[in-house]
Structures are given as C-alpha cells and as structure tokens.
C-alpha atoms as a PDB file:
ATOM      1  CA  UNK A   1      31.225  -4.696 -20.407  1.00  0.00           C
ATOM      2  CA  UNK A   2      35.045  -5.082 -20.382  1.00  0.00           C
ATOM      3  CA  UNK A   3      35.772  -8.735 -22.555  1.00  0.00           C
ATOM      4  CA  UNK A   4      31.964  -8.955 -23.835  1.00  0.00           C
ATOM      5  CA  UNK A   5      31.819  -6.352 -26.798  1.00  0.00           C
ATOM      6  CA  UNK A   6      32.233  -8.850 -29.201  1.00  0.00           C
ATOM      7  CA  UNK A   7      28.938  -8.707 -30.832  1.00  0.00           C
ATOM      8  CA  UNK A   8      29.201  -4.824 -31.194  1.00  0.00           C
ATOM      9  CA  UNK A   9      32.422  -5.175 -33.183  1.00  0.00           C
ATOM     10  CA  UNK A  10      31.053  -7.773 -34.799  1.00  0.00           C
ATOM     11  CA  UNK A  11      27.771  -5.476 -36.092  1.00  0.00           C
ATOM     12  CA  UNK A  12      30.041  -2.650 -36.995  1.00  0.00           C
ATOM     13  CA  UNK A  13      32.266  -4.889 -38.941  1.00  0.00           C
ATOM     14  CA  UNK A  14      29.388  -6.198 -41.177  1.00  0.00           C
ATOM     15  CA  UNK A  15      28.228  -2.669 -41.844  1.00  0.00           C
ATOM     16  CA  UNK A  16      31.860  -1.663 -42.494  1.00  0.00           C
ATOM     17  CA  UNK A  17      32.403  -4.553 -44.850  1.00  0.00           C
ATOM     18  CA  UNK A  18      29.363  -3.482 -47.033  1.00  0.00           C
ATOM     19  CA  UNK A  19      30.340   0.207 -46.952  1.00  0.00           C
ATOM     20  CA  UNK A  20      26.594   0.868 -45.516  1.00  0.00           C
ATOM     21  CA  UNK A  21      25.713   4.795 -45.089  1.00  0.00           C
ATOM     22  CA  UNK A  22      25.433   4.175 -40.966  1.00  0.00           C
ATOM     23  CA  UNK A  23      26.883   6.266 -38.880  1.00  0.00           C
ATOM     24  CA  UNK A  24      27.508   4.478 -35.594  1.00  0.00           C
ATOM     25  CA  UNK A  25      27.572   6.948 -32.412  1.00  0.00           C
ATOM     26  CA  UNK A  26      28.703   4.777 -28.919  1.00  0.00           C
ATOM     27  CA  UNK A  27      27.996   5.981 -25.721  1.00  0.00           C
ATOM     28  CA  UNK A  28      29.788   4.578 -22.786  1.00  0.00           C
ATOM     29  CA  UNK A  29      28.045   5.416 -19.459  1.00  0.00           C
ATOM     30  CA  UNK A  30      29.250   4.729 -16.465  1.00  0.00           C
ATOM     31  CA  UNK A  31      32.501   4.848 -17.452  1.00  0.00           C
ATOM     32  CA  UNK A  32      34.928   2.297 -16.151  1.00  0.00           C
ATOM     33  CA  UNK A  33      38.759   1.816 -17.250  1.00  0.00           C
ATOM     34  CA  UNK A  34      39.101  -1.292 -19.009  1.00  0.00           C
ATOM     35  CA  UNK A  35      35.801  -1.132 -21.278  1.00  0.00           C
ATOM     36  CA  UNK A  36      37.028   2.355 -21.760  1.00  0.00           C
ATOM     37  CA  UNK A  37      40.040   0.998 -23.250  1.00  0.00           C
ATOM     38  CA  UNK A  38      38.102  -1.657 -25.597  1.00  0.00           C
ATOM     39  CA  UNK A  39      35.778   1.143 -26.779  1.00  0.00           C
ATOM     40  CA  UNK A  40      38.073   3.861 -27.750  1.00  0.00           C
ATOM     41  CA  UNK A  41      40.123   0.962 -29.354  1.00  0.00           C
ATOM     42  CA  UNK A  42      36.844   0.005 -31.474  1.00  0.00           C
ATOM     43  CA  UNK A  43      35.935   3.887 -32.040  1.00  0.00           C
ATOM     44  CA  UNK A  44      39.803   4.561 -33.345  1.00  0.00           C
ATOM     45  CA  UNK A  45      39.331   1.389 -35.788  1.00  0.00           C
ATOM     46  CA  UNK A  46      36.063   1.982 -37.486  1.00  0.00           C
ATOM     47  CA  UNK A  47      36.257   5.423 -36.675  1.00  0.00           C
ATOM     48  CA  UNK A  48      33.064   6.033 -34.719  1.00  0.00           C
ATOM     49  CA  UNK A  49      31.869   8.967 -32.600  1.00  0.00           C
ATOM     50  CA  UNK A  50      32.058   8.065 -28.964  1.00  0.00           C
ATOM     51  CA  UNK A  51      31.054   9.659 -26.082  1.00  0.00           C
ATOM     52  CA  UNK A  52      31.129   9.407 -22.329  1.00  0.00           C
ATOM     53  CA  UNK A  53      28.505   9.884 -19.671  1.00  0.00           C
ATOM     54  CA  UNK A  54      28.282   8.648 -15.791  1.00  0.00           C
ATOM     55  CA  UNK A  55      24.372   8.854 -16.181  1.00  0.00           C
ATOM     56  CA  UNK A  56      24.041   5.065 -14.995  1.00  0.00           C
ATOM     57  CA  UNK A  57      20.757   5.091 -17.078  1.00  0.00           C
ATOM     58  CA  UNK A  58      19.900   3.984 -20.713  1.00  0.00           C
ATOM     59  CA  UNK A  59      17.455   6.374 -21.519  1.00  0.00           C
ATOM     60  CA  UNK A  60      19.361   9.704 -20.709  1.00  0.00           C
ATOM     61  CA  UNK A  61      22.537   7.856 -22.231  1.00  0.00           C
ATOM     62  CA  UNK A  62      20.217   7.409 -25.428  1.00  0.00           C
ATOM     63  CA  UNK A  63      19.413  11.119 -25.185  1.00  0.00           C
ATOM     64  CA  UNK A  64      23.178  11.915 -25.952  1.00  0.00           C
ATOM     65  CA  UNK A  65      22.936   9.607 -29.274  1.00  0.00           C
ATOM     66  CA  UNK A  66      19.594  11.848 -29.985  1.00  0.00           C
ATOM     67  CA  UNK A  67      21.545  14.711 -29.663  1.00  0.00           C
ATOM     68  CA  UNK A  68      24.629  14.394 -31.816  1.00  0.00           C
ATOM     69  CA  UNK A  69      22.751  11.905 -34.822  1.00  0.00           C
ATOM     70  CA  UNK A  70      22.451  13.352 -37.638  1.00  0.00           C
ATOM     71  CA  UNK A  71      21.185  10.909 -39.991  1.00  0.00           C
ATOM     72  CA  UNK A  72      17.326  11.337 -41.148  1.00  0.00           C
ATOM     73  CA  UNK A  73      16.753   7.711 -39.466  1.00  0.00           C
ATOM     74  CA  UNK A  74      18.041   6.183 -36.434  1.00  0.00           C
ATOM     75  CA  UNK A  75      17.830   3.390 -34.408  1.00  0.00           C
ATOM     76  CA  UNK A  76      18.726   1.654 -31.049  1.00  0.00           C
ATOM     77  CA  UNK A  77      20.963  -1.259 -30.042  1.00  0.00           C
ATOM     78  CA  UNK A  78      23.052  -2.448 -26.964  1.00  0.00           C
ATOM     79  CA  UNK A  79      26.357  -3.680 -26.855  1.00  0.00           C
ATOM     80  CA  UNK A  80      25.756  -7.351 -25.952  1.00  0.00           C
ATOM     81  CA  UNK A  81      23.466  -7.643 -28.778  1.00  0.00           C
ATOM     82  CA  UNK A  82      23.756  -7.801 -32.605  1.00  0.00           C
ATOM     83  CA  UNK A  83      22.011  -5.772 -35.236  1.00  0.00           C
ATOM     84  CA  UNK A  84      21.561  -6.251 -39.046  1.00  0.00           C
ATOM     85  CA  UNK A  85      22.316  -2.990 -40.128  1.00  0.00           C
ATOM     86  CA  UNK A  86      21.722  -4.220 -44.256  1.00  0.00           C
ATOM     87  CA  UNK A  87      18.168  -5.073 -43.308  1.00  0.00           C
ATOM     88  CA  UNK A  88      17.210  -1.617 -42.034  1.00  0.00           C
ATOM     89  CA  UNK A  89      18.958   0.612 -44.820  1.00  0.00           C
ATOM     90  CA  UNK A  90      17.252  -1.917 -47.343  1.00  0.00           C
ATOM     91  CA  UNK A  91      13.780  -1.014 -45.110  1.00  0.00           C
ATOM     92  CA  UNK A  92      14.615   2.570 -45.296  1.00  0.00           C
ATOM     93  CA  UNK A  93      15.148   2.016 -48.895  1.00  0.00           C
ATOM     94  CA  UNK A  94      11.994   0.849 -49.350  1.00  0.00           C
ATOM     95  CA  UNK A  95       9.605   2.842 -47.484  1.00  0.00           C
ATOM     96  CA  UNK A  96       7.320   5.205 -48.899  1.00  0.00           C
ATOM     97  CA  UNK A  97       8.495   9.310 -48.168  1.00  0.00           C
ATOM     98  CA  UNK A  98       5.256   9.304 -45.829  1.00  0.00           C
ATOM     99  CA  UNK A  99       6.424   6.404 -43.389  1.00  0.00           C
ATOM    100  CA  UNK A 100       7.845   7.883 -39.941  1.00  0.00           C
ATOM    101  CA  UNK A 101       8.809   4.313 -38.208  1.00  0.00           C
ATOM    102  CA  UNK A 102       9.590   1.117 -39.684  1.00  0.00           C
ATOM    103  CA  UNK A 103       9.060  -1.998 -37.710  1.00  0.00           C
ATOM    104  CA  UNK A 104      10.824  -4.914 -37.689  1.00  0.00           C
ATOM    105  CA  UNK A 105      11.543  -8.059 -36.682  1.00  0.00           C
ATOM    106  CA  UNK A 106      14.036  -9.614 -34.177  1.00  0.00           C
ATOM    107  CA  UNK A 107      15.260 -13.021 -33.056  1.00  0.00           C
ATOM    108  CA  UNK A 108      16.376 -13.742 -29.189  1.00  0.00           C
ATOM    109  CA  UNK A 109      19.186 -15.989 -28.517  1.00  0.00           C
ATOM    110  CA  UNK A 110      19.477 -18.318 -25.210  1.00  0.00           C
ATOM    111  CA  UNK A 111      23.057 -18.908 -23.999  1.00  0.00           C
ATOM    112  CA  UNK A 112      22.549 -22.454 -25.169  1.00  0.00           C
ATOM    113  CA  UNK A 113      22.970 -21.086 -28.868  1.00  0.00           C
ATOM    114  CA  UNK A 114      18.952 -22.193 -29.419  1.00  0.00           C
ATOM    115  CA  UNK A 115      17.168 -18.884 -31.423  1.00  0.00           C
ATOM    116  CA  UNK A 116      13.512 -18.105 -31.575  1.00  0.00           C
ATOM    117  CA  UNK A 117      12.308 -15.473 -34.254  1.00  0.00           C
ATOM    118  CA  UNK A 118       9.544 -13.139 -34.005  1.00  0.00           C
ATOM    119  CA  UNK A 119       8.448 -11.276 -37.406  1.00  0.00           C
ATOM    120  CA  UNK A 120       5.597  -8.791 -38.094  1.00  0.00           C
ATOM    121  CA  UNK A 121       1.975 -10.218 -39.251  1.00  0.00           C
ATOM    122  CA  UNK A 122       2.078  -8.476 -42.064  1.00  0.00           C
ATOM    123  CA  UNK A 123      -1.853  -9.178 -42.590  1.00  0.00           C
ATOM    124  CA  UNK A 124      -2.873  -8.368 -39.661  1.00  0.00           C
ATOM    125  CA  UNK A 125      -3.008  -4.501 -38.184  1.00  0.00           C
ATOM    126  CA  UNK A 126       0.120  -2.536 -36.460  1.00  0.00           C
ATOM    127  CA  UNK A 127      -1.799  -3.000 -32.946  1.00  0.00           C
ATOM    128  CA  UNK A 128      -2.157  -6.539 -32.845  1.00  0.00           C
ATOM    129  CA  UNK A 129       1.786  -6.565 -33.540  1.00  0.00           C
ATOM    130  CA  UNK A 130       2.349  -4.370 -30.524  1.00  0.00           C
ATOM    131  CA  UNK A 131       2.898  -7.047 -28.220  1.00  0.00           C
ATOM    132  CA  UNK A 132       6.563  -7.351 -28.119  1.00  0.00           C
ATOM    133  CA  UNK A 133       7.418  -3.245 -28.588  1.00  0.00           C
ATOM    134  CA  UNK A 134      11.168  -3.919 -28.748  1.00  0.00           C
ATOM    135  CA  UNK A 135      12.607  -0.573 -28.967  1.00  0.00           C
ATOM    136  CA  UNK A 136      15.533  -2.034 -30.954  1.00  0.00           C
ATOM    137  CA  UNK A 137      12.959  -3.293 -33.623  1.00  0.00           C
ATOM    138  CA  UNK A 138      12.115   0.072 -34.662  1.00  0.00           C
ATOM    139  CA  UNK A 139      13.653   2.421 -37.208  1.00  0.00           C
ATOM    140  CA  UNK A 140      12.079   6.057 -36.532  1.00  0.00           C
ATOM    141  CA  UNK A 141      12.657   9.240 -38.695  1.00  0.00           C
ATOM    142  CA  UNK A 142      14.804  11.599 -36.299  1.00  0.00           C
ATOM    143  CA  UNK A 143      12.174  14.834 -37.303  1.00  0.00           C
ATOM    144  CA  UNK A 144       9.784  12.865 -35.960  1.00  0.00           C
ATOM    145  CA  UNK A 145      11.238  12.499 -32.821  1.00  0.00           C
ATOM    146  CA  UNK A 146      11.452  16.220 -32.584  1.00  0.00           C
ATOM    147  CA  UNK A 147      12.376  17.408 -28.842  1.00  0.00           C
ATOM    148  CA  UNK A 148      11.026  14.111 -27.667  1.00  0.00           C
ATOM    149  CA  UNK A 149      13.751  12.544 -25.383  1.00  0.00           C
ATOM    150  CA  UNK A 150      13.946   9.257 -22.604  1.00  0.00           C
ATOM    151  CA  UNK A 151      13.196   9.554 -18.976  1.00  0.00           C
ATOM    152  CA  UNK A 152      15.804   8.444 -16.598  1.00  0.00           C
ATOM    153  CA  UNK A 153      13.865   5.576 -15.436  1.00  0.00           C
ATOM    154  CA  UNK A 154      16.222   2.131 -15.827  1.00  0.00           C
ATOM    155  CA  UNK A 155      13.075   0.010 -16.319  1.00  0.00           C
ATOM    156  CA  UNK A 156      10.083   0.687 -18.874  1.00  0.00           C
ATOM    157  CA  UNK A 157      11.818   3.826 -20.614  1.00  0.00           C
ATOM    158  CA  UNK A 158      11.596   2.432 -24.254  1.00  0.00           C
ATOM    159  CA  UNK A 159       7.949   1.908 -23.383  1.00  0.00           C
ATOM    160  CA  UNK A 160       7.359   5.422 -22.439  1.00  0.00           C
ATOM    161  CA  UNK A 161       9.184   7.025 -25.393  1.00  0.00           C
ATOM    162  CA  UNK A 162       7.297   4.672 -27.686  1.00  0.00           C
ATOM    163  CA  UNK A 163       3.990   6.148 -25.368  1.00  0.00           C
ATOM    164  CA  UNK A 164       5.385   9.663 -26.105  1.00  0.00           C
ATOM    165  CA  UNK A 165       5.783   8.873 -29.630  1.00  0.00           C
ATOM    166  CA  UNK A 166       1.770   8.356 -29.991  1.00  0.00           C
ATOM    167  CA  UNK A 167       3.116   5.268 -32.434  1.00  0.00           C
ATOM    168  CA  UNK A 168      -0.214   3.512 -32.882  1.00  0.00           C
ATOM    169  CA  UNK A 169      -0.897   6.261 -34.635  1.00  0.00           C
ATOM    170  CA  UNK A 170       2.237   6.922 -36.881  1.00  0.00           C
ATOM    171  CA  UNK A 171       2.469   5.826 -40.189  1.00  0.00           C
ATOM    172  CA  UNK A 172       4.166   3.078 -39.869  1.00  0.00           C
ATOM    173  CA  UNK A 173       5.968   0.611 -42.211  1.00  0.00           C
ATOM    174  CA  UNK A 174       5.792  -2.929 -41.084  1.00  0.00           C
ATOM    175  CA  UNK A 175       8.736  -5.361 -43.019  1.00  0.00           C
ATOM    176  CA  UNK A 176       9.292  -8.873 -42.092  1.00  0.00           C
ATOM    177  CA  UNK A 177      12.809  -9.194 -41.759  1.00  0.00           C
ATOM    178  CA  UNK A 178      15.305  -9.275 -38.967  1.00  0.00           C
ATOM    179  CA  UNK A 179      16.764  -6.357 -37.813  1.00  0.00           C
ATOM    180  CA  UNK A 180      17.978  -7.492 -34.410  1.00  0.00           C
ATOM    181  CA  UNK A 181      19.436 -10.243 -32.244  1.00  0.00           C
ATOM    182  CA  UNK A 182      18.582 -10.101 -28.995  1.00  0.00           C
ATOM    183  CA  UNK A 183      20.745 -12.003 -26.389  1.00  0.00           C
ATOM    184  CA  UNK A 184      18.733 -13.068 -22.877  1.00  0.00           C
ATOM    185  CA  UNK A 185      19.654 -14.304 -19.752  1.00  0.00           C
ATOM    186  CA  UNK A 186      22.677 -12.244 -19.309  1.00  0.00           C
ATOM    187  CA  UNK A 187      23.534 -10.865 -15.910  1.00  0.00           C
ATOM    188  CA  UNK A 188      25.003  -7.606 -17.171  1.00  0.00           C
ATOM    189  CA  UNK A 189      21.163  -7.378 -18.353  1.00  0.00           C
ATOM    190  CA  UNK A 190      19.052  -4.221 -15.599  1.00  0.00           C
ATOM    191  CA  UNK A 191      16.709  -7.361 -15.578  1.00  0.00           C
ATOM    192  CA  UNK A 192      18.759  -8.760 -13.051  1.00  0.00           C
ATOM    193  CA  UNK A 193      19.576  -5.526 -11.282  1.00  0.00           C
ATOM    194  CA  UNK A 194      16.765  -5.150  -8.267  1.00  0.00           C
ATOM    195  CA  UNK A 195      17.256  -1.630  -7.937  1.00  0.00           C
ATOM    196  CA  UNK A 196      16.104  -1.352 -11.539  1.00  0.00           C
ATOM    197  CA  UNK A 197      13.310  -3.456 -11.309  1.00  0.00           C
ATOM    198  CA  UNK A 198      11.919  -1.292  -8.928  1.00  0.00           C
ATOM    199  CA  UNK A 199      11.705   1.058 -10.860  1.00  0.00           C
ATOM    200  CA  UNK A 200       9.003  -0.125 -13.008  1.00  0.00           C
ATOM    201  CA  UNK A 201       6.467   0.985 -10.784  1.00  0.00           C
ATOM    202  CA  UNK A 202       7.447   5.005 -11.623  1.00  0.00           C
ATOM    203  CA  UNK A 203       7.469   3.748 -15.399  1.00  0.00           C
ATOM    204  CA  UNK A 204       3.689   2.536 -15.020  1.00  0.00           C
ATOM    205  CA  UNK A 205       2.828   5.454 -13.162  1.00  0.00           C
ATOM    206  CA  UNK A 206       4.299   7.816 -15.682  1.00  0.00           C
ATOM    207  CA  UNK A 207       2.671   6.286 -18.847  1.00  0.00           C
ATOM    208  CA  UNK A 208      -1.016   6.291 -17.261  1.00  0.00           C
ATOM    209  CA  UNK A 209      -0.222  10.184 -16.774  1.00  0.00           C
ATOM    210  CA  UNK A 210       0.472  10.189 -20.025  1.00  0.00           C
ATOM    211  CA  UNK A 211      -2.409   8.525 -21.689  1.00  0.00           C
ATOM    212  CA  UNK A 212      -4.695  10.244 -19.252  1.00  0.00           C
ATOM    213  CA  UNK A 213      -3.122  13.541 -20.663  1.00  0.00           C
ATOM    214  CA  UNK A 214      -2.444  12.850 -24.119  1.00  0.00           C
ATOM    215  CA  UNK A 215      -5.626  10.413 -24.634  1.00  0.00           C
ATOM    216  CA  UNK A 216      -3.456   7.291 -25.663  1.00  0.00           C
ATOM    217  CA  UNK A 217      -4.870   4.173 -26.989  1.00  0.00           C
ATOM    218  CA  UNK A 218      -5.834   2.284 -23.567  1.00  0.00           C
ATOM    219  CA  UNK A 219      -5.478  -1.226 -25.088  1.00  0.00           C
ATOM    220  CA  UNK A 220      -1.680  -0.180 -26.009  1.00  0.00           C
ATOM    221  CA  UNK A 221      -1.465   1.126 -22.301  1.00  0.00           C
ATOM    222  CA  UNK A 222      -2.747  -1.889 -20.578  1.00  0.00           C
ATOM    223  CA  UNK A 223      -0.698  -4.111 -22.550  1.00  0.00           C
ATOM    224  CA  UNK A 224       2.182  -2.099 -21.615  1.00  0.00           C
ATOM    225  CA  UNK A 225       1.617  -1.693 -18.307  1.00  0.00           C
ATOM    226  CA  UNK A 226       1.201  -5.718 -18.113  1.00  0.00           C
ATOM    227  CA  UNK A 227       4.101  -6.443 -19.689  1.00  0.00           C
ATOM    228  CA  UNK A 228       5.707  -4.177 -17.065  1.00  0.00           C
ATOM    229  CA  UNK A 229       4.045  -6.099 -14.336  1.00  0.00           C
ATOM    230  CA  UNK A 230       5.378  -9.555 -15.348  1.00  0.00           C
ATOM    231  CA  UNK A 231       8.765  -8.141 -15.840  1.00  0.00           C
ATOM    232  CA  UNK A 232       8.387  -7.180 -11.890  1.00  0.00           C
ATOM    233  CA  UNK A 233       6.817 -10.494 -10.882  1.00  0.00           C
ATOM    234  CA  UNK A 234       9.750 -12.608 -12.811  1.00  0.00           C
ATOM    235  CA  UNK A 235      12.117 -10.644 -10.887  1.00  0.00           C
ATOM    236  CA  UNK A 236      11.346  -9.874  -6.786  1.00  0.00           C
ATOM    237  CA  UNK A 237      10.117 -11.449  -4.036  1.00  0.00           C
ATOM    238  CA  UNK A 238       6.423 -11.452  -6.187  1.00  0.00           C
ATOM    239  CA  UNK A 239       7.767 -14.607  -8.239  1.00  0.00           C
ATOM    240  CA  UNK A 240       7.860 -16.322  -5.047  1.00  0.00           C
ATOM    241  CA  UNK A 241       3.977 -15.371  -4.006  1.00  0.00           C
ATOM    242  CA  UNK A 242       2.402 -16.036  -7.318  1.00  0.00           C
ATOM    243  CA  UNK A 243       1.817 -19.538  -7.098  1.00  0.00           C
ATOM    244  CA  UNK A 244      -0.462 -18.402  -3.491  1.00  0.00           C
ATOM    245  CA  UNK A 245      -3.275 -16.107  -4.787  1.00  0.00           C
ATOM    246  CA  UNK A 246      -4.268 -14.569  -1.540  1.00  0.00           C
ATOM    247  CA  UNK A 247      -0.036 -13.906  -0.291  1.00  0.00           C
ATOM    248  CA  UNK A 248      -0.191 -12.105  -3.971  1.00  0.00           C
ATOM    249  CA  UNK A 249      -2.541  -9.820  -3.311  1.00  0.00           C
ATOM    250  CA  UNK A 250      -1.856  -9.447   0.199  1.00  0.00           C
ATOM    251  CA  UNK A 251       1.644  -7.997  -1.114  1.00  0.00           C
ATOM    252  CA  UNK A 252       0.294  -5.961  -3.942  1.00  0.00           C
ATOM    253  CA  UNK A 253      -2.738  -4.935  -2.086  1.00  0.00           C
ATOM    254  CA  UNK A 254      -6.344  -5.794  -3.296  1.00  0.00           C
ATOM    255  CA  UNK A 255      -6.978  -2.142  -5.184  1.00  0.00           C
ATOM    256  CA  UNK A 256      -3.735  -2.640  -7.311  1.00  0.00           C
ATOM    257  CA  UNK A 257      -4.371  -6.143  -8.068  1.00  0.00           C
ATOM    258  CA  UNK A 258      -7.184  -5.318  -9.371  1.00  0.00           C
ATOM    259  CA  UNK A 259      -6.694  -2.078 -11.252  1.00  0.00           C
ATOM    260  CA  UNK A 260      -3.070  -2.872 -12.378  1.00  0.00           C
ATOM    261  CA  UNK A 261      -2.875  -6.937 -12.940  1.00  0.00           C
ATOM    262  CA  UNK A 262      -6.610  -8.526 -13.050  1.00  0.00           C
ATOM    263  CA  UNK A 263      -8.382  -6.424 -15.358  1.00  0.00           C
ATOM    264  CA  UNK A 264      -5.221  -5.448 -17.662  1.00  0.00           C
ATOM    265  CA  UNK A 265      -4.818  -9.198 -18.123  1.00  0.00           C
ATOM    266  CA  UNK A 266      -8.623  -9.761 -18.710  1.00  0.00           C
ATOM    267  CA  UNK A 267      -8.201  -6.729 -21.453  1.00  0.00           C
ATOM    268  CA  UNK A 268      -4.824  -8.394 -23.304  1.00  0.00           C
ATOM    269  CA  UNK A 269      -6.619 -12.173 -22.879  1.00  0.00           C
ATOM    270  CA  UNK A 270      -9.829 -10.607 -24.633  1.00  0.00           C
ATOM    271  CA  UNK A 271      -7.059  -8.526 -27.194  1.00  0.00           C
ATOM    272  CA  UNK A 272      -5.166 -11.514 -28.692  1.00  0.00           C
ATOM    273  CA  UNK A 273      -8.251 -13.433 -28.695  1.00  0.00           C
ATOM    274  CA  UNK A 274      -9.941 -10.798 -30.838  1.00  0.00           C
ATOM    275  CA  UNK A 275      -7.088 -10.631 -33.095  1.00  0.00           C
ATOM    276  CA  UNK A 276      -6.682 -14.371 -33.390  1.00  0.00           C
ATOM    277  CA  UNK A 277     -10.642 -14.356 -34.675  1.00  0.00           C
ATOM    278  CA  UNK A 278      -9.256 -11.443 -37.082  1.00  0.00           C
END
C-alpha cells in the first residue's frame, strides 16, 4: 500500500481536526518496508497505536484491533477507503443505551470520480436492508462482541462474523447517513486476488454450519451465500461459462447448482419482491 494511503491520512486528519473521541488503532499485515515507513510516519504524527502482523489475512489482522480497542464502540475501515468518523460519534450520540449496532450508510466511488450512495430504508425493516452487509457500515458495541473474533478466511469473513453476531436479531439502530466511502475497482482489492476468491467456497461452507448449529435466519443465509456466489462468478473462469447454461452447471455440478445458486436466487428474487410489496 506504499504511495496509496492517502485516504487514511486523510480520515484521520478530519477526525483530528474536530478533536473527535476516536481512537484510531492501524494494523499493518504483511509487513513490507516502504508502507512500513509511511505508516509509522502517520502513527508518529497523529499519534496512533500501530501494530504489525504477517497474518496475510483481514480477519485475523482485525482480531488484533479487537484485542487492544478499548473504546465501548468500534468499527472497521481499510486503508484505501475513507470513513466519516463525525457521522458515527454523532450516531453513537444518538442511540438509545439499549442499541448494540448501528447501521449505516455508505457511498462507493469508481476510479472515474462518479459516486453512487446507498442509505438505510428507514421505513422499511432491518432485514430487507440486509442486502449490502458492508462490514464497514456498521458501528457495534465492543461487549457485544464478547470473545467473538474473524476466521482467517480472505473472502466472506465479514459475512461470517456478522453470521456469528446473530445481527438480525440485535437491536439495532438504523441512521441514514454516510459513514463510509468505499473505493472499487482497485487491484490492491482480494477481489482481484484468485487465491482469495477461492476461498469463498470454505466461507459458504462455514456459515451453513453455522446456521444449521445456531438456527440462523435462512433468508439472511441464502442471501449471503448468493452474494458470495456472484462474487466467485465475477471473478474465475465461471464468468466466462455463465452466458452457456449447461457449461455452468457442468462446472459447478448439477447438485450445487441447484442447492447453492438456483434456489438461493429464487429465495432473494421472491425476498426483494416481498419487500418491494411492503
């Protein structure tokens, strides 16, 4: 990330500027020399906690953040991106003492400059906002977390700590403001890493375990486990099939197509519908 941490000042800046109560922990994980250099640089200026891991995995490099925070709230952003740290202290502000996670909303950016924004529906229920789970759109009380921690997965790892969470049924605070920008089509992004992408299919496999177990919402897990399944079509050799129905399947084989992309999209089709009608 050597020459890119731009935004990440930039955030930290902001928050410095309006003497916010954030405390800002940075994790550097897979340590190389010259973002090493930039980060320690940025940690001496604003005077940050930073720490150093060779984990080569978001979640476990989370886990360290988990460990040393010790704010009552926290939150989650990456380097490339920017966060709006005056929205979230105003939404922790706000919240009633019973709220455990505050939901947001966030705005992607294209290289081009051109932004799209995606709030809550605030008259509409927390489910039917549940289809773009951003981790970094959350705020979530740190006792709530408890010993809950990321799996080393590089693909889907938010989605299982949000499955491990139970957060459809948390009380949760939804506020229609921006608390993140979101930058896309970046090749530092594990979107573009193959090696990650693969890994999806232990993510899927993991959070049907879990809602078999733990008796999780199955409209949250099929939406999930969709969302998963696009990410892994945009990305390999599927992308290239989808467009021939029978080469899909042939890859995928006919029991998975069935169990893990024609019915799960039948399920989310019939879900937005229903909340459309709502």
């Amino acid at each position: 990330m050597a020459g890119r941490l731009g935004n990440l000042k930039a955030s930290i800046d902001s928050t410095r500027q309006q003497m916010l109560p954030i405390e800002f922990i940075l994790i550097h994980d897979g340590v190389d020399a010259e973002t090493d250099y930039e980060l320690e640089e940025i940690s001496r200026t604003y005077r940050t906690q930073l720490y150093k891991t060779t984990y080569l995995s978001p979640g476990l490099t989370r886990n360290v953040g988990l460990e040393k925070a010790n704010t009552p709230w926290i939150t989650f952003w990456d380097s490339d991106d920017i966060g709006y740290a005056d929205k979230l202290v105003d939404a922790v502000k706000r919240s009633p003492t019973y709220v455990n996670i505050i939901m947001g909303g966030f705005e992607t950016r294209l290289p081009s400059g051109t932004k799209k924004k995606n709030l809550p529906n605030l008259t509409r229920s927390f489910s039917s906002n549940f289809v773009n789970p951003g981790l970094w759109r959350f705020i979530f009380r740190k006792d709530r977390i408890g010993s809950i921690r990321f799996v080393s997965s590089k693909m889907g790892e938010d989605q299982i700590f949000l499955v491990e969470l139970d957060i459809l049924r948390q009380e949760t605070l939804l506020v229609s403001e921006i608390f993140y920008c979101y930058f896309i089509n970046s090749n530092t992004q594990l979107s573009n890493d193959k090696s990650a992408i693969r890994e999806i299919a232990m993510s899927n496999q993991y959070i049907t375990g879990l809602s078999i177990k733990k008796q999780i919402c199955r409209e949250y897990q099929k939406v999930i486990r969709l969302r998963m399944l696009i990410t892994e079509i945009r990305h390999t050799k599927l992308k290239e099939s989808f467009a021939n129905p029978k080469k899909f399947v042939f890859i995928i084989g006919i029991k998975s197509f069935f169990r893990d992309f024609f019915l799960p999209m039948v399920v989310i089709i019939h879900y937005l519908i229903r909340q459309r009608i709502e």
